[in-house]
PDB file of N, CA and C in Angstrom:
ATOM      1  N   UNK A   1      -9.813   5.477   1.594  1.00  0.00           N
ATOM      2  CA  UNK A   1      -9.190   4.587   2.546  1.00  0.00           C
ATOM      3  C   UNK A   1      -9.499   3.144   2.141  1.00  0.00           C
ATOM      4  N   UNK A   2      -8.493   2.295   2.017  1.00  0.00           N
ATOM      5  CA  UNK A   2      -8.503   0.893   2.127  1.00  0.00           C
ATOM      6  C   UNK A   2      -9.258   0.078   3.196  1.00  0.00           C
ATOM      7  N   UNK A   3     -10.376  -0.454   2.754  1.00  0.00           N
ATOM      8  CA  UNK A   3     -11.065  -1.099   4.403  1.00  0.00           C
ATOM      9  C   UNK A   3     -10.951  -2.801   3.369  1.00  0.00           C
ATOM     10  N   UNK A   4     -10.675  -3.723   4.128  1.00  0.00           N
ATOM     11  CA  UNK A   4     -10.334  -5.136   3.490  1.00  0.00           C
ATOM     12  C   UNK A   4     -11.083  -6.217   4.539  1.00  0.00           C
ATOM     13  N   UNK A   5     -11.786  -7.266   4.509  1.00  0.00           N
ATOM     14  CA  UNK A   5     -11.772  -8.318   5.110  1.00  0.00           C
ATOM     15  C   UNK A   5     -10.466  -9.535   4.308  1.00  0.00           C
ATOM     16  N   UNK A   6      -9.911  -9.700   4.940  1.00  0.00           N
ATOM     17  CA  UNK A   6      -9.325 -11.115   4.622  1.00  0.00           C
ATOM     18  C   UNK A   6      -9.812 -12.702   4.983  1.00  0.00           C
ATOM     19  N   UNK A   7      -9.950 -12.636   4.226  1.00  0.00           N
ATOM     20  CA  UNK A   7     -10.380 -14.654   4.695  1.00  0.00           C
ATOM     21  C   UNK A   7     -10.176 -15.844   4.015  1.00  0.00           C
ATOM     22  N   UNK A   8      -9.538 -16.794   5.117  1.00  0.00           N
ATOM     23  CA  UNK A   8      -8.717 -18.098   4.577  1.00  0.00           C
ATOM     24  C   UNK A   8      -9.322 -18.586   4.055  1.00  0.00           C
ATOM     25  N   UNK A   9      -8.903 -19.197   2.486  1.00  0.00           N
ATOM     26  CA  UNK A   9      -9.399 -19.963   1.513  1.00  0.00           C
ATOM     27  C   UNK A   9      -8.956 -21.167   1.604  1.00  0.00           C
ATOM     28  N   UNK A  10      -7.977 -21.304   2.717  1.00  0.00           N
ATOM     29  CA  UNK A  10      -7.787 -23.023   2.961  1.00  0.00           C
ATOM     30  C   UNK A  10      -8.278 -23.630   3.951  1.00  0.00           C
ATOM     31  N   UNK A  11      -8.589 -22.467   4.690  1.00  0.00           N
ATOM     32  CA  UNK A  11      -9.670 -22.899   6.677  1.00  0.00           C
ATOM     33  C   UNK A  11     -10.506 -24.137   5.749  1.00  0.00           C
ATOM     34  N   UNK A  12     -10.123 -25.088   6.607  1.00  0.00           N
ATOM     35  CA  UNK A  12     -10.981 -26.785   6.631  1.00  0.00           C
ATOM     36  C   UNK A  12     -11.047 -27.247   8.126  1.00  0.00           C
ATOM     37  N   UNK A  13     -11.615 -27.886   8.459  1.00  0.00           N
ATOM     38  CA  UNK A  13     -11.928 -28.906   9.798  1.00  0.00           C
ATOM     39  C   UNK A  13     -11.065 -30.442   9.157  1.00  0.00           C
ATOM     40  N   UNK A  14     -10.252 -30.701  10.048  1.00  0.00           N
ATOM     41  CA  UNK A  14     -10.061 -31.722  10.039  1.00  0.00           C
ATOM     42  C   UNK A  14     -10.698 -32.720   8.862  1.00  0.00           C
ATOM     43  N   UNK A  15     -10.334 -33.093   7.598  1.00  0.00           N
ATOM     44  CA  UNK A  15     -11.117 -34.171   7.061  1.00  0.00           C
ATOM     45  C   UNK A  15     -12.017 -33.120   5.923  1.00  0.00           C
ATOM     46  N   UNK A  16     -12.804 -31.836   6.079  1.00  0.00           N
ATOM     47  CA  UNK A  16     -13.559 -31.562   4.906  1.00  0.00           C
ATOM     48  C   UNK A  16     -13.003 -30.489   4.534  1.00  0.00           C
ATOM     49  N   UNK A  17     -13.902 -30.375   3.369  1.00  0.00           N
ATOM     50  CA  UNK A  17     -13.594 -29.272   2.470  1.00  0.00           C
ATOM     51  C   UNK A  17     -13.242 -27.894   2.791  1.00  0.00           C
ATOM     52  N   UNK A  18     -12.237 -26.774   2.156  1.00  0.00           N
ATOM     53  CA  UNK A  18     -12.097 -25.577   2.734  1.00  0.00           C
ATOM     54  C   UNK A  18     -13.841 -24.612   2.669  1.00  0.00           C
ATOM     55  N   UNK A  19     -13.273 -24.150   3.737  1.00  0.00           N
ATOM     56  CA  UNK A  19     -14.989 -23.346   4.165  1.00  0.00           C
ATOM     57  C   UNK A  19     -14.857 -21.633   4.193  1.00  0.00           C
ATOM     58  N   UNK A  20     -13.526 -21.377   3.317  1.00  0.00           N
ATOM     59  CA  UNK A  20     -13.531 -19.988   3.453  1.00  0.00           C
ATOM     60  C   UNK A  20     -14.380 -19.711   2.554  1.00  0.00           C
ATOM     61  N   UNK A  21     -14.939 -19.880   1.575  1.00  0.00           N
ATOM     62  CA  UNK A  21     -15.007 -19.193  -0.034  1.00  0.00           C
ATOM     63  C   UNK A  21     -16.651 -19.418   0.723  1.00  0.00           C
ATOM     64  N   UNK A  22     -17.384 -20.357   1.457  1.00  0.00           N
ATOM     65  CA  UNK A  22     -18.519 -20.481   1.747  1.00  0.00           C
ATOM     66  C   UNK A  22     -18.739 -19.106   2.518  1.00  0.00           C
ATOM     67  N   UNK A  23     -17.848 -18.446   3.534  1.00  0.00           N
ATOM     68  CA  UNK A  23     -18.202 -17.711   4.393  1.00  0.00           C
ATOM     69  C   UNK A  23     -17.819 -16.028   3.348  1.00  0.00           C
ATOM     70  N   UNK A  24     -16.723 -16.545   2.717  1.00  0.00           N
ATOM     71  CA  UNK A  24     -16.893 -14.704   1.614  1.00  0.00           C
ATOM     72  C   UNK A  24     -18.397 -14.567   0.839  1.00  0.00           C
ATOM     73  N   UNK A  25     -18.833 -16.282   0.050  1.00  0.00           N
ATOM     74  CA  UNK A  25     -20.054 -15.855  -0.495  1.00  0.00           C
ATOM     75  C   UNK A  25     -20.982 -15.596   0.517  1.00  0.00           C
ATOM     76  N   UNK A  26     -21.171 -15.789   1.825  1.00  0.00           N
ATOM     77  CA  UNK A  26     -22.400 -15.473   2.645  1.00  0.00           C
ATOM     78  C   UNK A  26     -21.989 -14.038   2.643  1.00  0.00           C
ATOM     79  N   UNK A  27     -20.495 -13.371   2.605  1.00  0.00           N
ATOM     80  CA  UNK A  27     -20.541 -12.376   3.112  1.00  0.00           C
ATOM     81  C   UNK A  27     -20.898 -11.077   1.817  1.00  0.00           C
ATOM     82  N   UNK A  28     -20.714 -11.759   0.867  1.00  0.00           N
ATOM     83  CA  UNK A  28     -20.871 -10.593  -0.483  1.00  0.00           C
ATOM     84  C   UNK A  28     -22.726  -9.925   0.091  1.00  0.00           C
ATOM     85  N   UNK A  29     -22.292  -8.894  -0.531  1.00  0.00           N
ATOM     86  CA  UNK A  29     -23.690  -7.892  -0.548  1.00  0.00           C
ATOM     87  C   UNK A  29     -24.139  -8.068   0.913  1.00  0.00           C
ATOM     88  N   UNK A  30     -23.218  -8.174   1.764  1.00  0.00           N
ATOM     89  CA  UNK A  30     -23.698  -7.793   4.048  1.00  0.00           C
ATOM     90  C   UNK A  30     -22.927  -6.499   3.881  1.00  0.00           C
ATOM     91  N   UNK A  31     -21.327  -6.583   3.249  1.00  0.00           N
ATOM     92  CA  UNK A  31     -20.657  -5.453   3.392  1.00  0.00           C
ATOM     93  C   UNK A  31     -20.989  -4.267   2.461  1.00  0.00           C
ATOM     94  N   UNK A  32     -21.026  -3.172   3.120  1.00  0.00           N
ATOM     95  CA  UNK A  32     -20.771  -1.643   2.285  1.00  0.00           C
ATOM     96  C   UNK A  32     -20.195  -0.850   2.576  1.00  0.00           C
ATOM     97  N   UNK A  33     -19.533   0.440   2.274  1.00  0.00           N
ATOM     98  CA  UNK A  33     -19.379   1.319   2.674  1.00  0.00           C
ATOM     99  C   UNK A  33     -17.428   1.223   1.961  1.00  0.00           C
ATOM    100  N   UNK A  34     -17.495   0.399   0.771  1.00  0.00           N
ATOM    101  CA  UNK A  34     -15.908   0.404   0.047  1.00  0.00           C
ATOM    102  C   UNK A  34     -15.219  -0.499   0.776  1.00  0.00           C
ATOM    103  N   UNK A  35     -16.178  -1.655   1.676  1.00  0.00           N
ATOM    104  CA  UNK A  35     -15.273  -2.500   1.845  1.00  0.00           C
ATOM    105  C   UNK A  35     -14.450  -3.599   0.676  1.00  0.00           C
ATOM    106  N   UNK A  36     -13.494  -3.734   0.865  1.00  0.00           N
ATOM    107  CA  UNK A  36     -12.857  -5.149  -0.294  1.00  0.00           C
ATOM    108  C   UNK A  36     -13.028  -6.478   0.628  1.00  0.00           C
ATOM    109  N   UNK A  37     -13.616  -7.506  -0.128  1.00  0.00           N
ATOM    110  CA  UNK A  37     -13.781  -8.968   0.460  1.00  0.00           C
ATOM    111  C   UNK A  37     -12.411  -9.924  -0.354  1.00  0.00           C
ATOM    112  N   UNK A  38     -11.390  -9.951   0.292  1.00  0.00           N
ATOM    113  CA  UNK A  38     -10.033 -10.615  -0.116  1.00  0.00           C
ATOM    114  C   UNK A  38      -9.692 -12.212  -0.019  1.00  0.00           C
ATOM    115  N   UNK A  39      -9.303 -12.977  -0.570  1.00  0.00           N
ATOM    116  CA  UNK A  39      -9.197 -14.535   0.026  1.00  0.00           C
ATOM    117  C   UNK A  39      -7.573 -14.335   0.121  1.00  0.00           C
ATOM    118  N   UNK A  40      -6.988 -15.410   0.788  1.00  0.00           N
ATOM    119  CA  UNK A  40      -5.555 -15.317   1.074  1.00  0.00           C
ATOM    120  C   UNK A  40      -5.527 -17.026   1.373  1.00  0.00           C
ATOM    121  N   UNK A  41      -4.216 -17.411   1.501  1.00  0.00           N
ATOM    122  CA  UNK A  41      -4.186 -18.729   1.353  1.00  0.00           C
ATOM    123  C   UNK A  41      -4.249 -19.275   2.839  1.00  0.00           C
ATOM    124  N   UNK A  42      -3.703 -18.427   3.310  1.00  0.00           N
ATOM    125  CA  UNK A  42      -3.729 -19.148   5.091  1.00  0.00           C
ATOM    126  C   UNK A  42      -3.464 -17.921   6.072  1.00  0.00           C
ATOM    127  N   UNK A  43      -3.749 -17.583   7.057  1.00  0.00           N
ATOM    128  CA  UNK A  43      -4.065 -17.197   8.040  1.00  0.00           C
ATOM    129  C   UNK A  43      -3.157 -17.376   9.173  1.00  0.00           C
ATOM    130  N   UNK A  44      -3.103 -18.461   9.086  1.00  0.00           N
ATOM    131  CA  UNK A  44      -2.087 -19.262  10.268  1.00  0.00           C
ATOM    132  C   UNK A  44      -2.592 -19.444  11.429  1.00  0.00           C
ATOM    133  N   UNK A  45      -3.892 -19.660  11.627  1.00  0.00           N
ATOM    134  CA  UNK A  45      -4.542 -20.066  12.948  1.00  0.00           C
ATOM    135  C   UNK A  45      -5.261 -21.423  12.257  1.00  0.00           C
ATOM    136  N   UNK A  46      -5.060 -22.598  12.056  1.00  0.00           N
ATOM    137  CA  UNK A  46      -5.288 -23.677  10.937  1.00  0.00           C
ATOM    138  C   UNK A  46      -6.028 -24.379  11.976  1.00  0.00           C
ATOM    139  N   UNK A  47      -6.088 -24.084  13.736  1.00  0.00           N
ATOM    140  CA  UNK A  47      -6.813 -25.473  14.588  1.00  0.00           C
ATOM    141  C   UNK A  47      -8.295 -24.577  14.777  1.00  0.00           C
ATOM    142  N   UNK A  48      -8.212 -23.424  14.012  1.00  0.00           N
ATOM    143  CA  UNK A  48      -9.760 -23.386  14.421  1.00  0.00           C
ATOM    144  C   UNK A  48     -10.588 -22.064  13.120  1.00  0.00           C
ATOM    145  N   UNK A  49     -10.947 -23.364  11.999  1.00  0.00           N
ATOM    146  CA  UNK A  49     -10.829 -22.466  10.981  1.00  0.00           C
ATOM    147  C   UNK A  49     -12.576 -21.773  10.986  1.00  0.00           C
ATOM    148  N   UNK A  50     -13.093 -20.903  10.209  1.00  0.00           N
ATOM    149  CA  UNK A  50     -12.107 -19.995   9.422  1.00  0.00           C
ATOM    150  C   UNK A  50     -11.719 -18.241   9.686  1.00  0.00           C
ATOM    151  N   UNK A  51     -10.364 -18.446   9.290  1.00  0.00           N
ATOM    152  CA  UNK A  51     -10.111 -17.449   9.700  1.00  0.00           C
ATOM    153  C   UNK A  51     -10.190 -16.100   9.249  1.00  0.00           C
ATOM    154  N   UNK A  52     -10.440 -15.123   9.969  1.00  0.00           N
ATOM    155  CA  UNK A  52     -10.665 -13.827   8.893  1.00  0.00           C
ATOM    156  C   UNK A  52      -9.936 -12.446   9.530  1.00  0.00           C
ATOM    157  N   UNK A  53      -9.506 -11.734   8.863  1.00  0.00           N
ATOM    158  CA  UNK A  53      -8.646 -10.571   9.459  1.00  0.00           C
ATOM    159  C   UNK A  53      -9.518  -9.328   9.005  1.00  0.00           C
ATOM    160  N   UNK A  54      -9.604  -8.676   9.689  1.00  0.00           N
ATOM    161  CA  UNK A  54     -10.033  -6.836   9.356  1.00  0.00           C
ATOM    162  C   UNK A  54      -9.079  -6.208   9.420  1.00  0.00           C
ATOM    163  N   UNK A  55      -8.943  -5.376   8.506  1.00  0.00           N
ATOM    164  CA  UNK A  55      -7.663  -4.049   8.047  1.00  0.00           C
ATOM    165  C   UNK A  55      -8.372  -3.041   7.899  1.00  0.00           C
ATOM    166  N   UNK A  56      -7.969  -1.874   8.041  1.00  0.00           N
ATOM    167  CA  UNK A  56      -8.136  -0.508   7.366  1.00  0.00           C
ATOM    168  C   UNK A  56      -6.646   0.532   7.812  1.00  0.00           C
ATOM    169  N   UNK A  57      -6.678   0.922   6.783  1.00  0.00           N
ATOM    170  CA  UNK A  57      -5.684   1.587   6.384  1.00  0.00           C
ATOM    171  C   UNK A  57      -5.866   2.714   7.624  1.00  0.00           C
ATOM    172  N   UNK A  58      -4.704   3.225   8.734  1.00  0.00           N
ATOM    173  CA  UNK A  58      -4.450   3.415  10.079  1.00  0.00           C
ATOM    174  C   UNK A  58      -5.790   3.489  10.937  1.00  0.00           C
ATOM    175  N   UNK A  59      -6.007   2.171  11.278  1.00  0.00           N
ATOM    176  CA  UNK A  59      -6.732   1.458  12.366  1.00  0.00           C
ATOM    177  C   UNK A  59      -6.023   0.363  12.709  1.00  0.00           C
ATOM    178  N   UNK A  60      -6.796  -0.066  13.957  1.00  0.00           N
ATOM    179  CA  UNK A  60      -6.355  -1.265  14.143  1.00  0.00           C
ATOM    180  C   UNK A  60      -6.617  -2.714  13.461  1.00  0.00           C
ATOM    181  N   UNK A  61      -6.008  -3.799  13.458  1.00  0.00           N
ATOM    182  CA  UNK A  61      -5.849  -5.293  12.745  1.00  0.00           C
ATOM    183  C   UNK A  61      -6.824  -5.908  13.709  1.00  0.00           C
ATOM    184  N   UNK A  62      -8.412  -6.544  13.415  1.00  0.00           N
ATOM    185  CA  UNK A  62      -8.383  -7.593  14.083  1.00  0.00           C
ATOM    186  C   UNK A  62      -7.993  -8.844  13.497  1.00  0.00           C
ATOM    187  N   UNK A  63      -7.844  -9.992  14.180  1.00  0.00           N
ATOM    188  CA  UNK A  63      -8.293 -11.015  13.308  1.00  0.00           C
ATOM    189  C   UNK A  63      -8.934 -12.278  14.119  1.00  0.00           C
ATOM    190  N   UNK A  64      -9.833 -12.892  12.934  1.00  0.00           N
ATOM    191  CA  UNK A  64     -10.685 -14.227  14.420  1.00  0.00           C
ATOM    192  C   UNK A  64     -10.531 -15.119  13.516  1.00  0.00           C
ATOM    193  N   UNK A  65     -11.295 -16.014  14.579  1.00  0.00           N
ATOM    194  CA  UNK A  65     -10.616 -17.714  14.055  1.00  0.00           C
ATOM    195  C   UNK A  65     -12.192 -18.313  14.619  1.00  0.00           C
ATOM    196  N   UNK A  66     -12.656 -19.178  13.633  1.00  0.00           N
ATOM    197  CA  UNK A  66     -14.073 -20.182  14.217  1.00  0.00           C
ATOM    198  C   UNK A  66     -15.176 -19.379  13.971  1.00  0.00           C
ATOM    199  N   UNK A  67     -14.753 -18.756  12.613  1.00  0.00           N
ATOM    200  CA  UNK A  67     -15.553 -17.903  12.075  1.00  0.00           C
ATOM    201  C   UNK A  67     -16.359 -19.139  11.034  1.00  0.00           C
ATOM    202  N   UNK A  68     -17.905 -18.938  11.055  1.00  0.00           N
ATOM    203  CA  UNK A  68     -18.656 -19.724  10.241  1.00  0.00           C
ATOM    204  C   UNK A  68     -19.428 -19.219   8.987  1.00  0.00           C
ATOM    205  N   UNK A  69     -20.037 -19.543   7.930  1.00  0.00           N
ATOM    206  CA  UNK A  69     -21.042 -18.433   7.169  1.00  0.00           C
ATOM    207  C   UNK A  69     -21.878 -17.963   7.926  1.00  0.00           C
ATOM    208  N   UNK A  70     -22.751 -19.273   8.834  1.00  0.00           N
ATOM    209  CA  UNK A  70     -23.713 -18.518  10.273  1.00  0.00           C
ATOM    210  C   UNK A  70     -23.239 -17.301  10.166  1.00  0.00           C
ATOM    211  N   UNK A  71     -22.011 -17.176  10.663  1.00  0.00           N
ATOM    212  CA  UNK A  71     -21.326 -15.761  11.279  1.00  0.00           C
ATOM    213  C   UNK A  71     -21.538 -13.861  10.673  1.00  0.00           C
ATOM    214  N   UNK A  72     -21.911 -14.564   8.969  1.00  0.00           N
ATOM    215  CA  UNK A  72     -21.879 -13.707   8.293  1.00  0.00           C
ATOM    216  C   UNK A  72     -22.664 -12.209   8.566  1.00  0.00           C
ATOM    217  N   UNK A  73     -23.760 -12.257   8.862  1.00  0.00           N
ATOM    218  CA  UNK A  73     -24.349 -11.019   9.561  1.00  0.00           C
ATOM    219  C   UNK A  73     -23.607 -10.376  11.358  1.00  0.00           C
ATOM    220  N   UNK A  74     -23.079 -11.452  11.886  1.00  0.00           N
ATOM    221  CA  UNK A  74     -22.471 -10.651  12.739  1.00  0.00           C
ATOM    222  C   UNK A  74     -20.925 -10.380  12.301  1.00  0.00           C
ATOM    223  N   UNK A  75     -20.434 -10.607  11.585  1.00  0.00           N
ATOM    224  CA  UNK A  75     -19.489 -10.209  10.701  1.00  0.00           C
ATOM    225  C   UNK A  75     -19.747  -8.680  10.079  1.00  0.00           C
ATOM    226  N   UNK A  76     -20.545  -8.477   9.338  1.00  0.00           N
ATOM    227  CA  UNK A  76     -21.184  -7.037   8.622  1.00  0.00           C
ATOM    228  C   UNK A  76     -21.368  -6.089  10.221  1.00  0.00           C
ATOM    229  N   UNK A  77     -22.087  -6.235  11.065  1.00  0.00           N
ATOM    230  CA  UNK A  77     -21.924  -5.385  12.519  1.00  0.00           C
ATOM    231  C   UNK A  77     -20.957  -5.403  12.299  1.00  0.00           C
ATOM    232  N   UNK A  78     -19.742  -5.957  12.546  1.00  0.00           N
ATOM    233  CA  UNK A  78     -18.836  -5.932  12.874  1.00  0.00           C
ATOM    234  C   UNK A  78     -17.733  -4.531  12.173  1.00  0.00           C
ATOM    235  N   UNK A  79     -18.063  -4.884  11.038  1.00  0.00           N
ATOM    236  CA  UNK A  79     -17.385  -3.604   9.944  1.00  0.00           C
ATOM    237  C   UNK A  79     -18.218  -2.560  10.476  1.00  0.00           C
ATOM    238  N   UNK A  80     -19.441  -2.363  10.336  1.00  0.00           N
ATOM    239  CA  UNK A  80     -19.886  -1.049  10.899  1.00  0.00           C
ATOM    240  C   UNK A  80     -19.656  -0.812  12.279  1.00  0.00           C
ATOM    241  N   UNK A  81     -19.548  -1.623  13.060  1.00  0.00           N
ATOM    242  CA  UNK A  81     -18.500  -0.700  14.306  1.00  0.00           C
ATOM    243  C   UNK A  81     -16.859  -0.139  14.364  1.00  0.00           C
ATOM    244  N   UNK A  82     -16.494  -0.984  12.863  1.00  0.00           N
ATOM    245  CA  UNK A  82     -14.895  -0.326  12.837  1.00  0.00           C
ATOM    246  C   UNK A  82     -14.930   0.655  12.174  1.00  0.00           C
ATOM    247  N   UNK A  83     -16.023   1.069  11.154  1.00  0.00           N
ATOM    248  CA  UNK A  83     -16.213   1.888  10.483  1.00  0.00           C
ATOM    249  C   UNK A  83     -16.065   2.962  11.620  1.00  0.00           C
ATOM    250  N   UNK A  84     -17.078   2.901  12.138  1.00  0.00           N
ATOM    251  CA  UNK A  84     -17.160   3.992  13.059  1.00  0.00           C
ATOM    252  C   UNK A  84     -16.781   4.698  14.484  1.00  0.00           C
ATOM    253  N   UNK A  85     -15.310   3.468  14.898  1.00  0.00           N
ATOM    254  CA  UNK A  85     -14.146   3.639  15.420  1.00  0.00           C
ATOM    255  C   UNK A  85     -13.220   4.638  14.726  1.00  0.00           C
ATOM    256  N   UNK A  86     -12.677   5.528  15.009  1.00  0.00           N
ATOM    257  CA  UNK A  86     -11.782   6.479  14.042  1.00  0.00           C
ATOM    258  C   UNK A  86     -10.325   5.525  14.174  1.00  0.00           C
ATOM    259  N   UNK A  87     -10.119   5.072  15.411  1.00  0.00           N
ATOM    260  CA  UNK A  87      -8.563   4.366  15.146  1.00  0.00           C
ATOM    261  C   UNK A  87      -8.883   2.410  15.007  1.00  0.00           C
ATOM    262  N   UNK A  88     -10.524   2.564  15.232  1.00  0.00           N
ATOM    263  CA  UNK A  88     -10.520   0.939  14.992  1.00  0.00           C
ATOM    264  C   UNK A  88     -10.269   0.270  15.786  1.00  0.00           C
ATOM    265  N   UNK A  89     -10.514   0.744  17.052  1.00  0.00           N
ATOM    266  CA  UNK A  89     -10.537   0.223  18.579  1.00  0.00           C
ATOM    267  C   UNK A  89     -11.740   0.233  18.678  1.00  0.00           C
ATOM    268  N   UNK A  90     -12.223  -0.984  19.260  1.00  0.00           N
ATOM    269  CA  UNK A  90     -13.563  -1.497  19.248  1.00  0.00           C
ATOM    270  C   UNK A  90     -13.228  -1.613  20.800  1.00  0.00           C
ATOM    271  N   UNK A  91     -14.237  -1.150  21.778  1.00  0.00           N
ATOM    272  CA  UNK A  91     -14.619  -1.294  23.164  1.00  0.00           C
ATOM    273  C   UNK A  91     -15.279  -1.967  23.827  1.00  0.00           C
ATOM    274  N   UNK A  92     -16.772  -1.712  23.040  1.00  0.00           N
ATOM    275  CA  UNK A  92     -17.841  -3.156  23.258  1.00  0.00           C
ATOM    276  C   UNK A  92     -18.045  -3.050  21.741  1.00  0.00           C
ATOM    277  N   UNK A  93     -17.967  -5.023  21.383  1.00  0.00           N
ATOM    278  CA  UNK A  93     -18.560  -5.778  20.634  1.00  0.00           C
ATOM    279  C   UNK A  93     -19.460  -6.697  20.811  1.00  0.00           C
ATOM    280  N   UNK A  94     -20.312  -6.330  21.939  1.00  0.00           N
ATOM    281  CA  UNK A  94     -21.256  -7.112  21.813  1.00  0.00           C
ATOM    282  C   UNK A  94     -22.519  -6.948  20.165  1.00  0.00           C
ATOM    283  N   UNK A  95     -22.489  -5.863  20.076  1.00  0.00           N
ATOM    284  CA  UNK A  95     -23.694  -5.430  18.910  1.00  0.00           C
ATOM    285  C   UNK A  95     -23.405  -6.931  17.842  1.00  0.00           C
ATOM    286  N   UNK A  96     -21.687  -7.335  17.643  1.00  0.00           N
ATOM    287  CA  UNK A  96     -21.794  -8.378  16.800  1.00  0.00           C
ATOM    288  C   UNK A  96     -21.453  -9.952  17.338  1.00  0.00           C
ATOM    289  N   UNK A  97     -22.642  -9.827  17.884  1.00  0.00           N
ATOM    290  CA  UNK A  97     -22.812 -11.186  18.245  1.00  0.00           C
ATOM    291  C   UNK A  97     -21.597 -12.475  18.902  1.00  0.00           C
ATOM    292  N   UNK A  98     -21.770 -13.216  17.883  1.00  0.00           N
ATOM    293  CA  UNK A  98     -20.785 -14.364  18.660  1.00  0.00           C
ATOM    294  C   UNK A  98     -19.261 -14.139  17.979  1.00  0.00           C
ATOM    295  N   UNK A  99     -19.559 -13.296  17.135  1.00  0.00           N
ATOM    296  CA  UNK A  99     -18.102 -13.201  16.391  1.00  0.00           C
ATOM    297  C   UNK A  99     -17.355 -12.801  17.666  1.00  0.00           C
ATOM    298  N   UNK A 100     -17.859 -11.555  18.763  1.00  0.00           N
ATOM    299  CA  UNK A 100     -16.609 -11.119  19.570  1.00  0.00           C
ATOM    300  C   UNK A 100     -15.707 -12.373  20.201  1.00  0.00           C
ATOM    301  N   UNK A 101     -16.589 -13.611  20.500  1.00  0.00           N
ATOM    302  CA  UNK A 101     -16.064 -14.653  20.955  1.00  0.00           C
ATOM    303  C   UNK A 101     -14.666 -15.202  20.130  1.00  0.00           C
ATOM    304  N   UNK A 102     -14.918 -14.814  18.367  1.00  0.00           N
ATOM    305  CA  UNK A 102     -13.630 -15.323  17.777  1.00  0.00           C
ATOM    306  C   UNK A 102     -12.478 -14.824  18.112  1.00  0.00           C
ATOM    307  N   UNK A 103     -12.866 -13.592  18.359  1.00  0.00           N
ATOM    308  CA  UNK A 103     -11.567 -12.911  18.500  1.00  0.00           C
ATOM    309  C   UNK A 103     -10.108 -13.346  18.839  1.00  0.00           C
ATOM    310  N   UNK A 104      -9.040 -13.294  18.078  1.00  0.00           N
ATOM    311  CA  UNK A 104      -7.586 -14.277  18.047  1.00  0.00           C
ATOM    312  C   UNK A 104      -6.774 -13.159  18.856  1.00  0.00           C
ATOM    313  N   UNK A 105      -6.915 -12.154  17.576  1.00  0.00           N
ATOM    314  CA  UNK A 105      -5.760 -10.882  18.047  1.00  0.00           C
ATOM    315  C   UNK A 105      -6.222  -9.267  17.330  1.00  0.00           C
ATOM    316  N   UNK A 106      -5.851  -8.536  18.552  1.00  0.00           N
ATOM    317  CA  UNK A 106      -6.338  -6.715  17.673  1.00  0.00           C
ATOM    318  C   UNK A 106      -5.071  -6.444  18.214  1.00  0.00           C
ATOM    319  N   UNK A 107      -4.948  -6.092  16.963  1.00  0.00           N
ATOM    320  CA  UNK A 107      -3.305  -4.826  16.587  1.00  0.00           C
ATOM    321  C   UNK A 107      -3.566  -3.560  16.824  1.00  0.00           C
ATOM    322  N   UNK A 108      -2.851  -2.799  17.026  1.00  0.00           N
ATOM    323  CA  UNK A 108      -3.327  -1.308  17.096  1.00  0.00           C
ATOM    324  C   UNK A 108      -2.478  -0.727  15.979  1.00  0.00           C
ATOM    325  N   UNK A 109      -2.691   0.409  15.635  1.00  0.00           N
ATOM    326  CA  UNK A 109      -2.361   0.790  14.044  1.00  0.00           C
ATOM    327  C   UNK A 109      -1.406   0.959  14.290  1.00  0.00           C
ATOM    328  N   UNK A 110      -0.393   1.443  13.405  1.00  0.00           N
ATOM    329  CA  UNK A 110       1.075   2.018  13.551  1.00  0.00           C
ATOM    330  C   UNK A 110       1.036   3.477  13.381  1.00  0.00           C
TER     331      UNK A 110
END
């Protein structure tokens, strides 16, 4: 199965530098279990960067926005509770921290 983080390589704040590539390197070696760490050019949530999407191949899509490197360990919870969602419906996210706060949008699979 395909399990992917996506994350914007153009997410900037107003004025500085893009801050995605900061938050994939915090995130290399948090994830396991065959996840892929992906960059993409934009996201399309640009007022509150950075943004990052979760996929797995039939689960559900999240995706958040005001995601930081901070974030990076509650990011990794985060995969291990979708991991262990069978359709990737997450119920309580508290276990990962402030990320549940990013939360933009969850898709449900097709």
């Amino acid at each position: 199965m395909i399990k992917r983080l996506t994350i914007c390589e153009t997410c900037a704040v107003s004025g500085a530098y893009a801050q995605g590539a900061a938050l994939a390197d915090a995130m290399r070696g948090l994830t396991e279990d065959g996840w892929e760490l992906q960059m993409h050019a934009c996201l399309s949530v640009c007022a509150e960067p950075v943004a990052v999407a979760v996929q797995a191949q039939g689960k559900a899509t999240y995706v958040f926005a005001g995601v930081t490197s901070a974030d990076a360990a509650d990011l990794a919870v985060f995969t291990r509770l979708y991991d262990a969602a069978p359709d990737g419906w997450i119920d309580d996210a508290r276990p990962a921290g402030r990320l549940r706060f990013c939360l933009k949008s969850r898709v449900p699979a097709l």
